[in-house]
Structures are given as C-alpha cells and as structure tokens.
N, C-alpha and C. Protein backbone atom coordinates (compact mmCIF):
# COMPACT_ATOMS: atom_id res chain seq x y z
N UNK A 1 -181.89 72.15 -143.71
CA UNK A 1 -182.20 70.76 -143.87
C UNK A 1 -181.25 69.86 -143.10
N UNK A 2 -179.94 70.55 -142.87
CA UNK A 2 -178.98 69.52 -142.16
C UNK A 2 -179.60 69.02 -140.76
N UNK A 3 -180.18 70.44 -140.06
CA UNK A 3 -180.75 70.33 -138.80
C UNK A 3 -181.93 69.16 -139.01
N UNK A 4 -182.55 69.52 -139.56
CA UNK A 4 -183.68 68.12 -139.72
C UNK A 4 -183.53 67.35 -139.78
N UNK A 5 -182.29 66.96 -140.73
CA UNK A 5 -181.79 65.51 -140.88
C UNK A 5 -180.94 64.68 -139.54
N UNK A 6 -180.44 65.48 -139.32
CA UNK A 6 -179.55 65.40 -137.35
C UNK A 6 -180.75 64.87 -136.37
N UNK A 7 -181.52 66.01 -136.19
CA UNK A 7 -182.62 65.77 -135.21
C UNK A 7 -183.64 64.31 -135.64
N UNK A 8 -183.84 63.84 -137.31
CA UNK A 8 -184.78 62.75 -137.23
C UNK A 8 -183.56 61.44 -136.67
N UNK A 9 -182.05 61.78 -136.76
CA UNK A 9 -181.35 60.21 -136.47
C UNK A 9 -181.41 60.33 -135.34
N UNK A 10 -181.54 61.59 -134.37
CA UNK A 10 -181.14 61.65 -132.93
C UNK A 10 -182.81 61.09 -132.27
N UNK A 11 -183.77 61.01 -132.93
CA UNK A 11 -184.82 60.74 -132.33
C UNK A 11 -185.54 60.15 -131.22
N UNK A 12 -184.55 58.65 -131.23
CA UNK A 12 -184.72 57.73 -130.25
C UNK A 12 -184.20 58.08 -128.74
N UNK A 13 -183.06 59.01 -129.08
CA UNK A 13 -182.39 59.57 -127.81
C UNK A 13 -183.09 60.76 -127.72
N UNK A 14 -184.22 61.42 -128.69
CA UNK A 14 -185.02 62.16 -127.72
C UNK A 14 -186.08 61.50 -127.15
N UNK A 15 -186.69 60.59 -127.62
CA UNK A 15 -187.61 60.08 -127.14
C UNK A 15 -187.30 59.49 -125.65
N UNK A 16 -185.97 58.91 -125.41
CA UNK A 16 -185.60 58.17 -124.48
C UNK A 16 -185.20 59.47 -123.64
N UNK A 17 -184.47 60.22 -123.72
CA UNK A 17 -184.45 61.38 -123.06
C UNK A 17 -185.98 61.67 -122.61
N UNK A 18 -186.85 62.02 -122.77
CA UNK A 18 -188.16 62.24 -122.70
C UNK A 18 -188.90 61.87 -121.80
N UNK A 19 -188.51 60.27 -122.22
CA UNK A 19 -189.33 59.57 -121.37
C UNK A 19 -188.44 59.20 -120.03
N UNK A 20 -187.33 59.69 -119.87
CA UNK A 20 -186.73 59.34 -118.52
C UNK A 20 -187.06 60.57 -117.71
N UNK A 21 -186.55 61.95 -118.35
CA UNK A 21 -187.05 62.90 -117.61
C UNK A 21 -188.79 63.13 -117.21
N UNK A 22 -189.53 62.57 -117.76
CA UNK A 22 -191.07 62.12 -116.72
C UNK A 22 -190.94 61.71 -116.03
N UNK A 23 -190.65 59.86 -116.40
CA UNK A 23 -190.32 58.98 -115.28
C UNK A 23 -189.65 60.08 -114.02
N UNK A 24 -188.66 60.53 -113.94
CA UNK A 24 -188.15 61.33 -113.29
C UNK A 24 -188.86 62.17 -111.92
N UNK A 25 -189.53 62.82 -113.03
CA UNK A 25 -190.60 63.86 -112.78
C UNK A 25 -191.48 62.50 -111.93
N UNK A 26 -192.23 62.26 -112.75
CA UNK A 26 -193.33 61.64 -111.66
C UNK A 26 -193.15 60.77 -110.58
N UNK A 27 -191.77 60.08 -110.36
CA UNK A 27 -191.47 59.61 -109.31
C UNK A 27 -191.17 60.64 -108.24
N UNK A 28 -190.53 61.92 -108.24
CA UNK A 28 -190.11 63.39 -107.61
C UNK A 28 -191.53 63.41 -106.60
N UNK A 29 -192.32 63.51 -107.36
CA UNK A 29 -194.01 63.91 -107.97
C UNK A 29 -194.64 63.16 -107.06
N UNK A 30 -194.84 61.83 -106.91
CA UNK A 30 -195.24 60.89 -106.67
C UNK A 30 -194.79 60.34 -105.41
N UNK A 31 -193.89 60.04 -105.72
CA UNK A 31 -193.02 59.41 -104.35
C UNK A 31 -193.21 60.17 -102.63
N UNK A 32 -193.07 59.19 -101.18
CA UNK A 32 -193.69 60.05 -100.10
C UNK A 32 -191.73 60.55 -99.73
N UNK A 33 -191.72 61.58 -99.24
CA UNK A 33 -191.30 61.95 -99.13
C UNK A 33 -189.88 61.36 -97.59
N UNK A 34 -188.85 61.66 -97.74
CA UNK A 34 -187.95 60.81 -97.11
C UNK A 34 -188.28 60.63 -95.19
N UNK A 35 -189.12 62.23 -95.04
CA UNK A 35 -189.34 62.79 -93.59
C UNK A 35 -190.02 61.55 -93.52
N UNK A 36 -191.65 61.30 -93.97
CA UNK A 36 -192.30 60.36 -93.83
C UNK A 36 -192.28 59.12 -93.50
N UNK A 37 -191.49 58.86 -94.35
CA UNK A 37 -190.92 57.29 -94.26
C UNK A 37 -190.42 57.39 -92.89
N UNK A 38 -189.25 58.17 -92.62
CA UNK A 38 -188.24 58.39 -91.36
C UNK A 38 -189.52 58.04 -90.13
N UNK A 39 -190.71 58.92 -90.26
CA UNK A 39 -191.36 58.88 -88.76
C UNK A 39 -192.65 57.59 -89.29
N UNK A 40 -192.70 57.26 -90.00
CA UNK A 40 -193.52 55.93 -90.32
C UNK A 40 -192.65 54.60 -89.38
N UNK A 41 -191.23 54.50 -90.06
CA UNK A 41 -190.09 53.70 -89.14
C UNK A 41 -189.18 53.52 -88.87
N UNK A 42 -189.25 54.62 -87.86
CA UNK A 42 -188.13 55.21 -87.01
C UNK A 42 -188.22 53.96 -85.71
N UNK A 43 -189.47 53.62 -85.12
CA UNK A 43 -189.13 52.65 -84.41
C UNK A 43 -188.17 51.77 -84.62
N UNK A 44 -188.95 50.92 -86.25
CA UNK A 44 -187.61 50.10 -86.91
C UNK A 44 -186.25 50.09 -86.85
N UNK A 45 -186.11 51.47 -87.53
CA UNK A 45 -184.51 52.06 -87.46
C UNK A 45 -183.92 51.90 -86.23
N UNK A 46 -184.55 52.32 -85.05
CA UNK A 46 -184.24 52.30 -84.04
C UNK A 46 -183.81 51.38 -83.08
N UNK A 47 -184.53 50.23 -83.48
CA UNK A 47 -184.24 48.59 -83.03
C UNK A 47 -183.43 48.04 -83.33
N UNK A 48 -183.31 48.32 -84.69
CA UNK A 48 -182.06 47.65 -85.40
C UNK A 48 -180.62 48.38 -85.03
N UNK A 49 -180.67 49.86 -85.12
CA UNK A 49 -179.70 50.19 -84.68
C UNK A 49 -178.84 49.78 -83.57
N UNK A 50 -179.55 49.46 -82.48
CA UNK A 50 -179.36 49.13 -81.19
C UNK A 50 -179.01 47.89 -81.06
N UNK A 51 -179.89 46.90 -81.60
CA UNK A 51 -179.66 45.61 -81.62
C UNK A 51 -178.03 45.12 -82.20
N UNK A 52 -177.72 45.79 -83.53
CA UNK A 52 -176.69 46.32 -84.28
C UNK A 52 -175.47 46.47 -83.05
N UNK A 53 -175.84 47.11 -82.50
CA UNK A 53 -174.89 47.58 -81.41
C UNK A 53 -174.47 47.05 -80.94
N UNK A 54 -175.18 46.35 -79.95
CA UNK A 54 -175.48 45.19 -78.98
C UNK A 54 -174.51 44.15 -79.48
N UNK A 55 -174.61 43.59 -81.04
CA UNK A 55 -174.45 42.86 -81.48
C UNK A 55 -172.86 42.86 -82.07
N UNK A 56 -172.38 44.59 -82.33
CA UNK A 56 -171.35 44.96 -82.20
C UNK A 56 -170.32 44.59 -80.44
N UNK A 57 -170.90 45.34 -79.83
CA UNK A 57 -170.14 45.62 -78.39
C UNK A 57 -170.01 43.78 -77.98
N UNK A 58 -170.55 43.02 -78.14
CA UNK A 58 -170.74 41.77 -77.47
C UNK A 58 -169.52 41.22 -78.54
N UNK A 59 -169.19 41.14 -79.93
CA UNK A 59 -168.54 40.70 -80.58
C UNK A 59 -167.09 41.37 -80.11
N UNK A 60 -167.28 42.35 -79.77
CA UNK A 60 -165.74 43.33 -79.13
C UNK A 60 -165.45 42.32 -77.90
N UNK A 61 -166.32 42.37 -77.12
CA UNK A 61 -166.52 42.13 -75.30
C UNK A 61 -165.84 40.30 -75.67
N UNK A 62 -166.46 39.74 -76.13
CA UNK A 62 -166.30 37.92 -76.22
C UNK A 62 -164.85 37.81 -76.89
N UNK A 63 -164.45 38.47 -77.49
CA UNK A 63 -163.29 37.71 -78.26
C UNK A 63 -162.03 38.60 -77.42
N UNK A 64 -162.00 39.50 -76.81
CA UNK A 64 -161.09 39.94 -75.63
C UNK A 64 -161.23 38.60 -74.15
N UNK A 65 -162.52 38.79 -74.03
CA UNK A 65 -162.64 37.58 -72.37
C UNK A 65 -162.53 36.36 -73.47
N UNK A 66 -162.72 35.87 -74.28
CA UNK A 66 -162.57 34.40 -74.54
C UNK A 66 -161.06 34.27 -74.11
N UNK A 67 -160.13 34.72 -74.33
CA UNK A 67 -159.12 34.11 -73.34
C UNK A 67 -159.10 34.20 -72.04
N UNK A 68 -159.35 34.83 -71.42
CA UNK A 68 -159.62 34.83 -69.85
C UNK A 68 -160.85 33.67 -69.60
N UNK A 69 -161.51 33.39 -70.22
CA UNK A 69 -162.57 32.44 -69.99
C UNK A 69 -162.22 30.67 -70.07
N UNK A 70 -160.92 30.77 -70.93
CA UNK A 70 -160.69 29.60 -71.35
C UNK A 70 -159.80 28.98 -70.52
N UNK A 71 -159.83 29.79 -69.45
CA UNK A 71 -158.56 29.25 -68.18
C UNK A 71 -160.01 28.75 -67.03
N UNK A 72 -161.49 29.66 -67.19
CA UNK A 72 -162.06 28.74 -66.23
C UNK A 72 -163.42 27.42 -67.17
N UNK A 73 -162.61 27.71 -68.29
CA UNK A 73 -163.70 26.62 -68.48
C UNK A 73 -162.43 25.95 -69.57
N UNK A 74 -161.81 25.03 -69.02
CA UNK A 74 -161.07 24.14 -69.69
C UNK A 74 -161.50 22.81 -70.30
N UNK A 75 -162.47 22.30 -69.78
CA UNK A 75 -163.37 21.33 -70.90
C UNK A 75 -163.88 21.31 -71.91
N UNK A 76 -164.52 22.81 -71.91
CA UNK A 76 -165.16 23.19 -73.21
C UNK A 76 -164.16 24.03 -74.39
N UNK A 77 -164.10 23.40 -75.37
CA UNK A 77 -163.76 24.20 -76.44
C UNK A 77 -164.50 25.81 -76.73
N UNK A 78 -164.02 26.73 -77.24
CA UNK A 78 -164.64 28.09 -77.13
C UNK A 78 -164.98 27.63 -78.82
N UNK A 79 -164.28 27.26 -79.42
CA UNK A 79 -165.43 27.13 -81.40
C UNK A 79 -166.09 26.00 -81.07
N UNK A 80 -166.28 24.97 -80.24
CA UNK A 80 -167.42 24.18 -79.56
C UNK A 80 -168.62 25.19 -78.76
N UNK A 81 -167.99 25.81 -78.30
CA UNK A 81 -168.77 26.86 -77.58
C UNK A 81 -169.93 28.13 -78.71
N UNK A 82 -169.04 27.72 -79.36
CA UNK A 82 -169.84 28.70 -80.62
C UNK A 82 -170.80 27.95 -81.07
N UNK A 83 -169.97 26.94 -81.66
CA UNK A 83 -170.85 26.06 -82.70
C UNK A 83 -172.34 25.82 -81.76
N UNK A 84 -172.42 25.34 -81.20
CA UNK A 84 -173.82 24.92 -80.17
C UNK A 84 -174.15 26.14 -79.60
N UNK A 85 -174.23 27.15 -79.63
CA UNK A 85 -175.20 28.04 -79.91
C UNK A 85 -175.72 28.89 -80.76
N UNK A 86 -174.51 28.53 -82.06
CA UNK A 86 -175.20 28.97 -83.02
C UNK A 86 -176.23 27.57 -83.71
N UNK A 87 -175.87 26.79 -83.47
CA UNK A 87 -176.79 25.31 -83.98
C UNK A 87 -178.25 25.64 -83.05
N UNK A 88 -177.94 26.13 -82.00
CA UNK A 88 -179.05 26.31 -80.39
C UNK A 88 -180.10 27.37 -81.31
N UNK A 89 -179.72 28.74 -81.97
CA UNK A 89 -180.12 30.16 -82.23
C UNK A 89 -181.13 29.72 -83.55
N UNK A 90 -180.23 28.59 -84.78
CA UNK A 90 -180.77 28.47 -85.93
C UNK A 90 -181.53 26.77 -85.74
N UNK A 91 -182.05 26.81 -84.61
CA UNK A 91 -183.06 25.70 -84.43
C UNK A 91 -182.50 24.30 -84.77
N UNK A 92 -181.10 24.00 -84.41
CA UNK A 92 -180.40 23.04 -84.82
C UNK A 92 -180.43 21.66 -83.74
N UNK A 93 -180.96 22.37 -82.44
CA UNK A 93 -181.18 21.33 -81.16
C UNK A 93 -182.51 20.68 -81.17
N UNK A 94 -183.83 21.19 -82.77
CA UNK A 94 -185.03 20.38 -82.77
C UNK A 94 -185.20 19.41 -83.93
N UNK A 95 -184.15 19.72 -84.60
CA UNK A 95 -184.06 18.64 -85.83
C UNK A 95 -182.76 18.18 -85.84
N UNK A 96 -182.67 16.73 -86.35
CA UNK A 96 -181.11 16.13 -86.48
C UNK A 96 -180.51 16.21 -87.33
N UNK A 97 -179.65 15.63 -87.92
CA UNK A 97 -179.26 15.62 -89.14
C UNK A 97 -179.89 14.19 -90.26
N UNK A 98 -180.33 12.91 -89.69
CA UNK A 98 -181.11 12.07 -90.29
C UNK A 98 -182.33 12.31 -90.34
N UNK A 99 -182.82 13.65 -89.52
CA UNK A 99 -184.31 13.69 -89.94
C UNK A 99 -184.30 14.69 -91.25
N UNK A 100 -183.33 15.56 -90.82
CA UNK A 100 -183.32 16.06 -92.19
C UNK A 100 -182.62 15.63 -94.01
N UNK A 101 -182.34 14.71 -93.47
CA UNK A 101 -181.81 13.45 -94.53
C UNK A 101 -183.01 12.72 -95.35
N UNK A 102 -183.95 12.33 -94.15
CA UNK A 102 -185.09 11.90 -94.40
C UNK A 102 -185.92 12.45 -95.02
N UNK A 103 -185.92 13.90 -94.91
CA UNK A 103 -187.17 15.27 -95.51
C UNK A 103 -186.77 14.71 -96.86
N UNK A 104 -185.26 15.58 -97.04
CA UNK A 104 -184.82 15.47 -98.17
C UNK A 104 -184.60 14.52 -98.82
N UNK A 105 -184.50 13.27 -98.96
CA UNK A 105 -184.71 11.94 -99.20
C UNK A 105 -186.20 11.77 -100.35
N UNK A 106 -187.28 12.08 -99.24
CA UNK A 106 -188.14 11.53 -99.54
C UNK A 106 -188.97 12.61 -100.24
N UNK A 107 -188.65 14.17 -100.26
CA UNK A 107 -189.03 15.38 -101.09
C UNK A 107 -188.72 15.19 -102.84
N UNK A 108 -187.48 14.37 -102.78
CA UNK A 108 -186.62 14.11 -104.10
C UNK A 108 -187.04 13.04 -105.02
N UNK A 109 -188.21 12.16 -103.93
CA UNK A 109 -188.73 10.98 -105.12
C UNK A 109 -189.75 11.38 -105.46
C-alpha cells in the first residue's frame, strides 16, 4: 500500500513526464530533418556567410587605412565620414528630421 500511496502523490510528475516524453517523441517523429533544411538553404547560409565576411574583412581593412586616409582627406572628419553613410544606407538622405517631426506630430493627435 505504501507503493500506491507514493505513486498516486507522484502522479502529476508522471503525467508531466509523459506528456513531455511524446511531445519529444513526436517532434523527433515529425520534425524535417537537419540535412533538409541544410540543402533547402544553403544558398541562404551561404550569402550570409560571405556577406558576414565581407562585412568582417572591410571592418579590419577601414579602421587600419583610416589613419593613412586622414592625411589625404583632411577636410573631412572620418566619424563625419561614417555618420553620412550610415544616415546614406538607413535612408536618412530622403527624409529630414522636420518631416519626420511632422509624421510624428500629427500620428499623435
């Protein structure tokens, strides 16, 4: 009787046990398999990787020549130099800052 009495308090943790090892199971079961995915988008992977790269090696490459650069371009600031093309990249050269004052302005009444 002790055993019976153990096993009805432990119940919920069999039940929950139970129901995770399905879940388990049928996702194993269910789910496509990792190869698949891989040759579904591998292009993807592949773009990004590279781009990644790109995006690596250029961040190496610019902040070595930004001093050598700053002897032939002495007018321009190099974090001026940043700023306006990252403002250029995130569409910052087609809207102003009062037009977007204005959106928001007039979204809020």
């Amino acid at each position: 009787m002790e055993i019976v009495e153990k096993l009805v308090k432990l119940r919920y943790h069999f039940l929950a046990a139970l129901l995770f090892c399905v879940t388990l199971y049928s996702l194993i079961l269910l789910a496509p398999r990792f190869i698949t995915l891989f040759t579904y988008f591998w292009p993807l992977f592949l773009s990004t990787t590279i781009v990644l790269s790109l995006v690596f090696i250029f961040a190496k490459t610019s902040s070595s020549s930004s001093s050598e650069s700053s002897s032939s371009l002495q007018d321009t600031d190099s974090s001026s130099l940043h700023k306006t093309l990252l403002d250029y990249v995130s569409a910052g050269h087609l809207l102003d800052e009062d037009a977007l004052l204005d959106i928001h302005t007039n979204k809020s009444d």
